[in-house]
C-alpha atoms as a PDB file:
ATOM      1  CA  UNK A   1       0.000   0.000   0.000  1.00  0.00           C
ATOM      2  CA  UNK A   2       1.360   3.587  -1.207  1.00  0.00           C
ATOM      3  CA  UNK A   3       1.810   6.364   1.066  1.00  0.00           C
ATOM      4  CA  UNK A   4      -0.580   8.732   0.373  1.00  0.00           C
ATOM      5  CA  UNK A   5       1.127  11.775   3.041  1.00  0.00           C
ATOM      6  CA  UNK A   6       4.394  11.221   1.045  1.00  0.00           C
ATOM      7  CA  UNK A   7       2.343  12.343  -2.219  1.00  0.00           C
ATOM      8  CA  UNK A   8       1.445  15.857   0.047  1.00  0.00           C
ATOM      9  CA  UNK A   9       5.187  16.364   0.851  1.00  0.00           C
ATOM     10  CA  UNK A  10       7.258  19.601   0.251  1.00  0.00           C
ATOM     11  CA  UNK A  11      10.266  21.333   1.146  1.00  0.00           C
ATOM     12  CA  UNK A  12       9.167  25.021   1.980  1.00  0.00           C
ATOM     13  CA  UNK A  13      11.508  28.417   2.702  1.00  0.00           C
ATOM     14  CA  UNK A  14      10.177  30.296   5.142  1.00  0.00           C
ATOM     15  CA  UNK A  15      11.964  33.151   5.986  1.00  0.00           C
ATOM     16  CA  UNK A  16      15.187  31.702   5.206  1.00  0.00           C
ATOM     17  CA  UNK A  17      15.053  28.450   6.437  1.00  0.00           C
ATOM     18  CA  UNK A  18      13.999  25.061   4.436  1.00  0.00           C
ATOM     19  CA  UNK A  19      10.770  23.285   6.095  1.00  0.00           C
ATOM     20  CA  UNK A  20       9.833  19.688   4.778  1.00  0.00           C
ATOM     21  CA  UNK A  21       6.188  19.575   4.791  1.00  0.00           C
ATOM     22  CA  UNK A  22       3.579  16.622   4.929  1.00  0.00           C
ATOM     23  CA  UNK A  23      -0.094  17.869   5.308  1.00  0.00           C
ATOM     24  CA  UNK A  24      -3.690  16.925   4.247  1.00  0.00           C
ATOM     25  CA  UNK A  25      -3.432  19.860   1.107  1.00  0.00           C
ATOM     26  CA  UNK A  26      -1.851  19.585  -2.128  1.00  0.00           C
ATOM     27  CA  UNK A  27       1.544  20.631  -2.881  1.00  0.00           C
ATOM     28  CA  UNK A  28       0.657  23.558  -4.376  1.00  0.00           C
ATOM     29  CA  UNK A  29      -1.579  24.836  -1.717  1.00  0.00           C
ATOM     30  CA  UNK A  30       1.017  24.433   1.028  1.00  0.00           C
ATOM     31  CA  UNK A  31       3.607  26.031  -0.933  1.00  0.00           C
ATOM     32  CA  UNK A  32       1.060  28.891  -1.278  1.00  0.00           C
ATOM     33  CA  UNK A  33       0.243  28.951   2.445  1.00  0.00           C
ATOM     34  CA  UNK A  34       3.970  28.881   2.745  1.00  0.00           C
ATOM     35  CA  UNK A  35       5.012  31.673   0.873  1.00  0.00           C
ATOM     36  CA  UNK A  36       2.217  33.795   2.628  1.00  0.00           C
ATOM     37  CA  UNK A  37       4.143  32.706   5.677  1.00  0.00           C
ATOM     38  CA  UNK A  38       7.152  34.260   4.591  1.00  0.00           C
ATOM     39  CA  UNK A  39       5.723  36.951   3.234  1.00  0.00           C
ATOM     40  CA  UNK A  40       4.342  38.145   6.396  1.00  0.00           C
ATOM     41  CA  UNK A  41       7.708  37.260   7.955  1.00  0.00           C
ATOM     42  CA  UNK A  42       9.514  39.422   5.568  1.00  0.00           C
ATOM     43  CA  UNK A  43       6.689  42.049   6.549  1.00  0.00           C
ATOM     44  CA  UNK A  44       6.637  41.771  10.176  1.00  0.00           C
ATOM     45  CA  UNK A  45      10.807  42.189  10.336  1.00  0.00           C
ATOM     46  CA  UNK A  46      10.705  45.526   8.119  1.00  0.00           C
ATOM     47  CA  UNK A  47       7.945  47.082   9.689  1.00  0.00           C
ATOM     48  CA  UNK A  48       9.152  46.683  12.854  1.00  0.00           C
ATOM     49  CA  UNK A  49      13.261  46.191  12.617  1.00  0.00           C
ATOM     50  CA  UNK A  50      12.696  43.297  14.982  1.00  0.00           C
ATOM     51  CA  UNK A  51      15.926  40.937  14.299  1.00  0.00           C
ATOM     52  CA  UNK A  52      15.006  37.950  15.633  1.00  0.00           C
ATOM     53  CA  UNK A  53      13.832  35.190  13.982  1.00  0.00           C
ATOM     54  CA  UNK A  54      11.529  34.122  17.038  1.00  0.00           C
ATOM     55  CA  UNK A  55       9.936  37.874  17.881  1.00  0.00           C
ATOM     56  CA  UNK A  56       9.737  38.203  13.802  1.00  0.00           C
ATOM     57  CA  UNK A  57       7.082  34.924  13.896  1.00  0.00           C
ATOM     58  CA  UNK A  58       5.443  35.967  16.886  1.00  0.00           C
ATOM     59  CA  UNK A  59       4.868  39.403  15.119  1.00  0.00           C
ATOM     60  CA  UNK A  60       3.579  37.469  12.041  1.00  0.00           C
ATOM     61  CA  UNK A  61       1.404  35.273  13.660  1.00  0.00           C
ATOM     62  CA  UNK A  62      -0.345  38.125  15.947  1.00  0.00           C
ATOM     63  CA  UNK A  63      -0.613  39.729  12.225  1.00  0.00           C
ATOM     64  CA  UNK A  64      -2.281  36.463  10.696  1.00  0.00           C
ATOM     65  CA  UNK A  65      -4.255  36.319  14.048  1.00  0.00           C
ATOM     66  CA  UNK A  66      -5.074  39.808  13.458  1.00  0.00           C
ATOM     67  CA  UNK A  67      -6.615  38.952  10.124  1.00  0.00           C
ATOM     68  CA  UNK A  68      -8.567  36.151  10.609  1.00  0.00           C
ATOM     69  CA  UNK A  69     -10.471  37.671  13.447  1.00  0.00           C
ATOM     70  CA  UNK A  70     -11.416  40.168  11.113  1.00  0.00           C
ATOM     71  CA  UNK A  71     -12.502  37.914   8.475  1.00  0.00           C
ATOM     72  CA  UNK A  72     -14.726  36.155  11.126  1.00  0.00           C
ATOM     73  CA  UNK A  73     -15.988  38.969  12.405  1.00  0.00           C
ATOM     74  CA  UNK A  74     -16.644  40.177   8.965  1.00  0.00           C
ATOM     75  CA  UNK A  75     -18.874  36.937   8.206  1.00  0.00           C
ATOM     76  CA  UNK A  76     -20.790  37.149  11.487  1.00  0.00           C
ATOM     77  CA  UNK A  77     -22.197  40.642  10.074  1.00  0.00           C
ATOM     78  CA  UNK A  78     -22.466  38.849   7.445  1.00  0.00           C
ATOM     79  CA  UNK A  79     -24.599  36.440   8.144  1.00  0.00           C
ATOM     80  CA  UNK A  80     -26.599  38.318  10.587  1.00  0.00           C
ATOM     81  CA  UNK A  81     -27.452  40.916   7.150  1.00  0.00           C
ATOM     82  CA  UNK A  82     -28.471  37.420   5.217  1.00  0.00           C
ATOM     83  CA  UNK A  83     -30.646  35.822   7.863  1.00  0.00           C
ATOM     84  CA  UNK A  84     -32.630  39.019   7.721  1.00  0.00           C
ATOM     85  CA  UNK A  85     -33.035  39.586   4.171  1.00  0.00           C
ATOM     86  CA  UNK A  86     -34.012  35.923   4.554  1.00  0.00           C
ATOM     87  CA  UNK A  87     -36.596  36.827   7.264  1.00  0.00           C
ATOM     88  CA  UNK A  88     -38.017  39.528   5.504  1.00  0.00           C
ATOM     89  CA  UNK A  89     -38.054  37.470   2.652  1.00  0.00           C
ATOM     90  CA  UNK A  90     -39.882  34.578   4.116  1.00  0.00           C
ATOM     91  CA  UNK A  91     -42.595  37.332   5.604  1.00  0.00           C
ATOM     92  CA  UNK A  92     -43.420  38.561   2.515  1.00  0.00           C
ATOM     93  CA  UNK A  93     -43.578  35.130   0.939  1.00  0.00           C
ATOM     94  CA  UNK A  94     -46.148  34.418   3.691  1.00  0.00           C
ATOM     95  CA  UNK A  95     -48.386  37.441   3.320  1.00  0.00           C
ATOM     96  CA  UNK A  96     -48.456  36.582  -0.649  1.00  0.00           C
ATOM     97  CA  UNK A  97     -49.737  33.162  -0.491  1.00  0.00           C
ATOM     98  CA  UNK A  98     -51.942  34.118   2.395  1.00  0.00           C
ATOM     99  CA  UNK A  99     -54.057  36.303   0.511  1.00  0.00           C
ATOM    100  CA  UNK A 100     -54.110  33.448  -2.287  1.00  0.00           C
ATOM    101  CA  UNK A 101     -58.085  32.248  -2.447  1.00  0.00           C
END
């Protein structure tokens, strides 16, 4: 029987260091979410002049944190707006077919 993680395996660079890789996602998607990695590693250390490597990931993480709160946050609203178009929707829907003979 084949391997099926070794298929999913990749070396990454992540802020100047190689990573070997095994996860669930394709190749191409963990080299993505890689190089978004380092990008925000490369970010964090020129933004603030932080030098090391360990305060320069903590900096990018808090900034990845950062974002996805916002994006959750965002789709909350989100949803709240939809489930009362959806209401409203349903109400009128209800009112039409009542005054149906």
């Amino acid at each position: 029987m084949a391997d099926s993680s070794a298929a999913n395996k990749v070396t990454v660079s992540i802020y100047g260091e190689e990573y070997p890789i095994t996860g669930a996602g394709d190749r191409a998607y963990i080299s993505k979410i890689a190089d978004y990695v380092d990008a925000k590693m490369r970010e964090a250390a020129k933004d603030s002049r932080v030098v090391a490597r360990d305060k320069v990931a903590i900096l990018a993480a808090m900034s990845i944190a950062s974002e996805l709160h916002g994006e959750k946050q965002t789709r909350r609203s989100s949803g709240g707006q939809i489930d009362a178009r959806i209401d409203n929707l349903l109400a009128r829907l209800d009112k039409a077919l009542g005054s149906l003979p």
